[in-house]
PDB file of N, CA and C in Angstrom:
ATOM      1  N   UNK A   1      80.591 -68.027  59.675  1.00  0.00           N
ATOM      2  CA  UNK A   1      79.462 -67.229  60.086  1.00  0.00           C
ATOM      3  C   UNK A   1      78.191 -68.058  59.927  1.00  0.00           C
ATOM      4  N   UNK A   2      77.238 -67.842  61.147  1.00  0.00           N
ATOM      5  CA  UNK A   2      75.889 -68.899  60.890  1.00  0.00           C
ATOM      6  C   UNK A   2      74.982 -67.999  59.995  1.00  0.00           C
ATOM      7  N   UNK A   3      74.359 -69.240  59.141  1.00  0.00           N
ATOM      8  CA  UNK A   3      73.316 -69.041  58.073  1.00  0.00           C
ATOM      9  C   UNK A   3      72.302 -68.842  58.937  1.00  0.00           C
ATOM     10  N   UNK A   4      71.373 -67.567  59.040  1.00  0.00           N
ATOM     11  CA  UNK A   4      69.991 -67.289  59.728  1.00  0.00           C
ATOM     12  C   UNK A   4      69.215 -66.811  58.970  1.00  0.00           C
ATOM     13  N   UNK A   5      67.967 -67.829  58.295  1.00  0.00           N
ATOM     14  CA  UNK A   5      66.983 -67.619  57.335  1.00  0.00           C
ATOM     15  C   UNK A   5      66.076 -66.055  57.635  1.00  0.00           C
ATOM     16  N   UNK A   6      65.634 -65.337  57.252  1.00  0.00           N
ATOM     17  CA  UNK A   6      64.787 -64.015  57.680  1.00  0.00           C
ATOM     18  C   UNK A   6      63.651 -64.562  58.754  1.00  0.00           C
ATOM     19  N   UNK A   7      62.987 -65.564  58.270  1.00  0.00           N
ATOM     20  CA  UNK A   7      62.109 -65.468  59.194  1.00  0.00           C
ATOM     21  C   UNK A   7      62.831 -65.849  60.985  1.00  0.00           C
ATOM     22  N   UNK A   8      64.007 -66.802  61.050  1.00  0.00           N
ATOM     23  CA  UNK A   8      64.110 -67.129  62.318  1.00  0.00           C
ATOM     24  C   UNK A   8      64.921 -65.797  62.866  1.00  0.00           C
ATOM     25  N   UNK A   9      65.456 -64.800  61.665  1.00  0.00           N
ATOM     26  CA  UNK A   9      66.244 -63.617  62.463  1.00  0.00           C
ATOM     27  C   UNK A   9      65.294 -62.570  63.242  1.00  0.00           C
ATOM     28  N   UNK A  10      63.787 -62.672  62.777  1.00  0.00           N
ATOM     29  CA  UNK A  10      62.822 -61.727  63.325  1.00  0.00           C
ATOM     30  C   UNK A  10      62.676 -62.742  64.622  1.00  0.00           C
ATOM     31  N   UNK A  11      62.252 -63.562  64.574  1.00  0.00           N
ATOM     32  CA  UNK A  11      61.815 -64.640  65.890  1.00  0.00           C
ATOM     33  C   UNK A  11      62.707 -64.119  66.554  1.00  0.00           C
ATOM     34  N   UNK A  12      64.162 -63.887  66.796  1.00  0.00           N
ATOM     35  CA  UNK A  12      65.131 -63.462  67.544  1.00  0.00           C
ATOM     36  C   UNK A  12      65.380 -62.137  67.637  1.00  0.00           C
ATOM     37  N   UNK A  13      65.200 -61.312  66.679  1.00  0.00           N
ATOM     38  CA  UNK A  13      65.394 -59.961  67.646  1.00  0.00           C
ATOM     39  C   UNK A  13      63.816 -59.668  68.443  1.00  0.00           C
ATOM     40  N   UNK A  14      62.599 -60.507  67.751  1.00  0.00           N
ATOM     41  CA  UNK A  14      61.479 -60.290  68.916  1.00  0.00           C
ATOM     42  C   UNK A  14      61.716 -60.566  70.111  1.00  0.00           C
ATOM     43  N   UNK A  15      62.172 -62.026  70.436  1.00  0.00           N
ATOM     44  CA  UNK A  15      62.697 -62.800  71.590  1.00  0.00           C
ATOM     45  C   UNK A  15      63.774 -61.544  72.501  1.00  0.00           C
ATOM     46  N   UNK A  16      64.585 -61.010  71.799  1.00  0.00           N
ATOM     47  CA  UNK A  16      65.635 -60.350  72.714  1.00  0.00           C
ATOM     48  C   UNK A  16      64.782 -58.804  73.030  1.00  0.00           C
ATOM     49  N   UNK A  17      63.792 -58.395  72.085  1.00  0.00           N
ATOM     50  CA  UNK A  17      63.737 -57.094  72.659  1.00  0.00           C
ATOM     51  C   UNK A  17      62.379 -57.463  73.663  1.00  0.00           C
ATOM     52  N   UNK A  18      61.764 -58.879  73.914  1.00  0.00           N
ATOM     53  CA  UNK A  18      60.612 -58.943  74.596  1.00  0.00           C
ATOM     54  C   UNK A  18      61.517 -58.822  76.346  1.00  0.00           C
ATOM     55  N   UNK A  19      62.794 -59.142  76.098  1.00  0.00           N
ATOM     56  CA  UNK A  19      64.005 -59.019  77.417  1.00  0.00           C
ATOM     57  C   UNK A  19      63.927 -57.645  77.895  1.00  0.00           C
ATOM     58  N   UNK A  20      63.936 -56.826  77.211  1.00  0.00           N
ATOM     59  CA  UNK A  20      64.077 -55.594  77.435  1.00  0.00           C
ATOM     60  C   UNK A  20      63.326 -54.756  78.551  1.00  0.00           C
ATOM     61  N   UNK A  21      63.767 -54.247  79.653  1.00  0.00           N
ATOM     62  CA  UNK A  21      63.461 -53.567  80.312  1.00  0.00           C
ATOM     63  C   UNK A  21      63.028 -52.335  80.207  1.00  0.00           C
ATOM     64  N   UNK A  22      61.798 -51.512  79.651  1.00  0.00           N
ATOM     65  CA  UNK A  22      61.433 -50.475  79.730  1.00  0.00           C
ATOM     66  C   UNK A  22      60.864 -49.411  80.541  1.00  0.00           C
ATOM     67  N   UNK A  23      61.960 -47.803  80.824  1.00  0.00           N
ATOM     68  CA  UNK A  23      61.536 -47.187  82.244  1.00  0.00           C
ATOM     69  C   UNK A  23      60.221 -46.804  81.968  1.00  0.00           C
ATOM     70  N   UNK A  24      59.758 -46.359  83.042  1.00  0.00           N
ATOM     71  CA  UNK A  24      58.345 -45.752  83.080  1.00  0.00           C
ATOM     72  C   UNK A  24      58.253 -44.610  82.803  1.00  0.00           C
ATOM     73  N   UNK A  25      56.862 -43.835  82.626  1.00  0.00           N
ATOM     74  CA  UNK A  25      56.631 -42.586  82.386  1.00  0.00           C
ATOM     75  C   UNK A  25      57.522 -41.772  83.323  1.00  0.00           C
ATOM     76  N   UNK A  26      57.634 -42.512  84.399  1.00  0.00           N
ATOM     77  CA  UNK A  26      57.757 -41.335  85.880  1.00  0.00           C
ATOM     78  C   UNK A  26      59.292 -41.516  86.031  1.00  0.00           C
ATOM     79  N   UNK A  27      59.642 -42.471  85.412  1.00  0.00           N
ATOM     80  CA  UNK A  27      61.826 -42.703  85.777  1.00  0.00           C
ATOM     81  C   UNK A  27      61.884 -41.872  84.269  1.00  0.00           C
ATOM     82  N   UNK A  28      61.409 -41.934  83.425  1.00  0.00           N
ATOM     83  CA  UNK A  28      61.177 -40.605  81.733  1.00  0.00           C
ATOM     84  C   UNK A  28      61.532 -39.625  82.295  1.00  0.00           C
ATOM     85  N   UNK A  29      60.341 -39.257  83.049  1.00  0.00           N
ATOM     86  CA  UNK A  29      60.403 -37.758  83.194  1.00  0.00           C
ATOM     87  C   UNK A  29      61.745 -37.262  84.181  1.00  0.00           C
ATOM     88  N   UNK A  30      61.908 -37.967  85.267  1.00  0.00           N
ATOM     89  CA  UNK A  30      63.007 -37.797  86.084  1.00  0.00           C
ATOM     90  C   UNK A  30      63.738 -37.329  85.748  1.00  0.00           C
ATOM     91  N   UNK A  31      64.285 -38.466  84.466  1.00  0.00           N
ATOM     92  CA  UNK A  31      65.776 -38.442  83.956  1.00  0.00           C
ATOM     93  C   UNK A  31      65.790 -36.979  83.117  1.00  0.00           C
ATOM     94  N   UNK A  32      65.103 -37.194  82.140  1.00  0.00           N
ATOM     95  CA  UNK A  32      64.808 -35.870  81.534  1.00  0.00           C
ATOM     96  C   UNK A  32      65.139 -34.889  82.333  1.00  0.00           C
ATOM     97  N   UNK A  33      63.950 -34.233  83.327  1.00  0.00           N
ATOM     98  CA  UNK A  33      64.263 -33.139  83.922  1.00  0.00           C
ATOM     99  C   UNK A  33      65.750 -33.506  84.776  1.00  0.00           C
ATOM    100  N   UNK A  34      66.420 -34.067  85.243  1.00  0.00           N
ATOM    101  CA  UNK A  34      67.847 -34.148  85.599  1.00  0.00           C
ATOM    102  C   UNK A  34      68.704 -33.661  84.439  1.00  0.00           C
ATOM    103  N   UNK A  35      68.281 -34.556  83.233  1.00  0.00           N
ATOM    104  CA  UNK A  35      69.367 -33.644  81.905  1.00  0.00           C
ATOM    105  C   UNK A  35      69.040 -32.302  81.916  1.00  0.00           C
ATOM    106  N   UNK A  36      67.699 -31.490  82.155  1.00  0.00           N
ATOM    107  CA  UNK A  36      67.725 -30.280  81.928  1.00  0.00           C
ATOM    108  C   UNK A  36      68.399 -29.501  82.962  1.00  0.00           C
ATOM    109  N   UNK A  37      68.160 -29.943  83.981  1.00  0.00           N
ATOM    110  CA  UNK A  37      68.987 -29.265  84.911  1.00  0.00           C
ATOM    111  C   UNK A  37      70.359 -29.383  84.961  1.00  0.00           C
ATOM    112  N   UNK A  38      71.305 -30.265  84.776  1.00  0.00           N
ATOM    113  CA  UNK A  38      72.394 -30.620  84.609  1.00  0.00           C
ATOM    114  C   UNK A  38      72.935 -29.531  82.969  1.00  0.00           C
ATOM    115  N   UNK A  39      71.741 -29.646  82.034  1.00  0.00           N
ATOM    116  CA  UNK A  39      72.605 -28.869  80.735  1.00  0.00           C
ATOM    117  C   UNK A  39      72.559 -27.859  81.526  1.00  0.00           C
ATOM    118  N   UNK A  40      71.540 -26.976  82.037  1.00  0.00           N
ATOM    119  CA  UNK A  40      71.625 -25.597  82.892  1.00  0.00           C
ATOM    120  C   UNK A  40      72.855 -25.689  83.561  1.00  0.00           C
ATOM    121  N   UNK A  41      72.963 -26.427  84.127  1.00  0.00           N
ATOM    122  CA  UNK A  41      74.208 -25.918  85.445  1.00  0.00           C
ATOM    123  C   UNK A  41      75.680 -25.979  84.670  1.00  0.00           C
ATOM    124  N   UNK A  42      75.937 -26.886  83.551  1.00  0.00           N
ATOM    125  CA  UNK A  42      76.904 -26.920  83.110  1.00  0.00           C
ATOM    126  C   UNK A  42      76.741 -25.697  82.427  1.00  0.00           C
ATOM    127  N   UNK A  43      76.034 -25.484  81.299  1.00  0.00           N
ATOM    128  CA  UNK A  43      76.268 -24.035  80.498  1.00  0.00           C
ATOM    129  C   UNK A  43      76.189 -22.784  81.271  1.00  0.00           C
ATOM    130  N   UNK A  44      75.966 -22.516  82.445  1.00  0.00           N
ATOM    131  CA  UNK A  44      76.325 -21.653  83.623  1.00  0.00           C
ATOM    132  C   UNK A  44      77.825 -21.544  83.944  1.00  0.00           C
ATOM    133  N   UNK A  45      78.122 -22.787  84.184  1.00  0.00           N
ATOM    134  CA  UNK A  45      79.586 -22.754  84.506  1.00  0.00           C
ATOM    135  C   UNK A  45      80.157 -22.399  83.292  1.00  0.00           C
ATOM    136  N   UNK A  46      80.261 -23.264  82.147  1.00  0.00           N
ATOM    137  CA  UNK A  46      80.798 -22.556  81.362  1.00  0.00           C
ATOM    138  C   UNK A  46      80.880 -21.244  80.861  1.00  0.00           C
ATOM    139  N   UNK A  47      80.035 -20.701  80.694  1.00  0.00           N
ATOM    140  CA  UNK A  47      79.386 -18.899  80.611  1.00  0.00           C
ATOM    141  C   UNK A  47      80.331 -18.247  81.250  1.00  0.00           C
ATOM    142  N   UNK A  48      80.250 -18.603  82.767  1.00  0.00           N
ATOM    143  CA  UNK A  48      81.351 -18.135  84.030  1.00  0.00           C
ATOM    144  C   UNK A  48      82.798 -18.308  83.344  1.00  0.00           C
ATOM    145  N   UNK A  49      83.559 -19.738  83.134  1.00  0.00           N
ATOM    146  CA  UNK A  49      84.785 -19.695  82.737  1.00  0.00           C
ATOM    147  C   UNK A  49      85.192 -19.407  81.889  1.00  0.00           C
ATOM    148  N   UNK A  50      84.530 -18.884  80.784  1.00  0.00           N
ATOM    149  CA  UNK A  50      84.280 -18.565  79.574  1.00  0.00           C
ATOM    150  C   UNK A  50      84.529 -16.879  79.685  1.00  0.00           C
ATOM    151  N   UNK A  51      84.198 -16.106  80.819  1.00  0.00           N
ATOM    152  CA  UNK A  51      84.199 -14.647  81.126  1.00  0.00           C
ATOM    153  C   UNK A  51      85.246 -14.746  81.819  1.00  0.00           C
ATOM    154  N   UNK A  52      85.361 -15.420  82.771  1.00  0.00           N
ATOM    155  CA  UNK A  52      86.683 -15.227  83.690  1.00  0.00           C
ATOM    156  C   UNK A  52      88.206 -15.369  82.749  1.00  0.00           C
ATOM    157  N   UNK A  53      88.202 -16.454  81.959  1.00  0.00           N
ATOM    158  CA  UNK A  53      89.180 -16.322  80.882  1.00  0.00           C
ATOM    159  C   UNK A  53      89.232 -14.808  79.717  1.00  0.00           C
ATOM    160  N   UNK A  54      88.122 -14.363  79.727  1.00  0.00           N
ATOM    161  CA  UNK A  54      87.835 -13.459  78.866  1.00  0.00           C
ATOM    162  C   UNK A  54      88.734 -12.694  79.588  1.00  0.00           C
ATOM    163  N   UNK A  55      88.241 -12.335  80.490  1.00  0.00           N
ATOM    164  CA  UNK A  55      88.874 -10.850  81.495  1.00  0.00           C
ATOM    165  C   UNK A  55      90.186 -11.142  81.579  1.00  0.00           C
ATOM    166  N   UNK A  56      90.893 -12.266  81.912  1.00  0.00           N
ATOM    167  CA  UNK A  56      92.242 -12.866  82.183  1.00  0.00           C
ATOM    168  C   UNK A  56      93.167 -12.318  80.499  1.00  0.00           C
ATOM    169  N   UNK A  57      92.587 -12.827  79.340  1.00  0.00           N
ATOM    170  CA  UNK A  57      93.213 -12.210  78.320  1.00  0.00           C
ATOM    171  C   UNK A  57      92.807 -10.718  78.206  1.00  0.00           C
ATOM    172  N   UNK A  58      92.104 -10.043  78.632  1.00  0.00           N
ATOM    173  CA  UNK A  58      91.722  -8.638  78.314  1.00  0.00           C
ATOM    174  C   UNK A  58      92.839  -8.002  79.153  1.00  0.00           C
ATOM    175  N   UNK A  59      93.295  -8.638  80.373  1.00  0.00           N
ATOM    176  CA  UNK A  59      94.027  -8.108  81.687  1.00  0.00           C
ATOM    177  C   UNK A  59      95.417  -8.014  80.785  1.00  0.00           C
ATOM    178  N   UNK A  60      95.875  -9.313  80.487  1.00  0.00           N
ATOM    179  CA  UNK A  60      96.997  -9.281  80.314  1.00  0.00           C
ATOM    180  C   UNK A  60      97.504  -8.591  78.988  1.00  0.00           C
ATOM    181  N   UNK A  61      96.099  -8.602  78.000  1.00  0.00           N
ATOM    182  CA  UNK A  61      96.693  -7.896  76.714  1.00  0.00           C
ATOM    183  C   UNK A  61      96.807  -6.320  76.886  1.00  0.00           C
ATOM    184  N   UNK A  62      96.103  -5.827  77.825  1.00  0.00           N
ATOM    185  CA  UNK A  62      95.849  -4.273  78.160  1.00  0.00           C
ATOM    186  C   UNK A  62      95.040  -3.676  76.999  1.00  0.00           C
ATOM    187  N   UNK A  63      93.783  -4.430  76.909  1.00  0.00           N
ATOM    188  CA  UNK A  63      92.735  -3.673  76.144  1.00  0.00           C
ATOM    189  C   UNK A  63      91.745  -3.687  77.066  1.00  0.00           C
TER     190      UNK A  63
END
């Protein structure tokens, strides 16, 4: 394993995160509002299959 003194390990994670590509305010917000809409639509569906199974055991148990 290589010996990396503290100071040259900061020089290097500065160096790699100056690489780093950061989105913008406006690809932020995008994504964001896409996750919100996406958790919506999934916990919808689920809600739905979640009742439709409900009724399916209510059917078959005869309560």
């Amino acid at each position: 394993m290589a010996k990396t003194n503290p100071a040259q390990f900061v020089r290097q994670v500065r160096q790699e995160a100056s690489k780093v590509t950061w989105p913008s305010r406006k690809e932020t917000g995008v994504a964001t509002m896409m996750v919100f809409i996406m958790v919506t639509i999934m916990a919808v569906f689920f809600l739905a299959v979640d009742g439709l199974i409900a009724w399916l055991v209510r059917l078959i148990l005869g309560n």
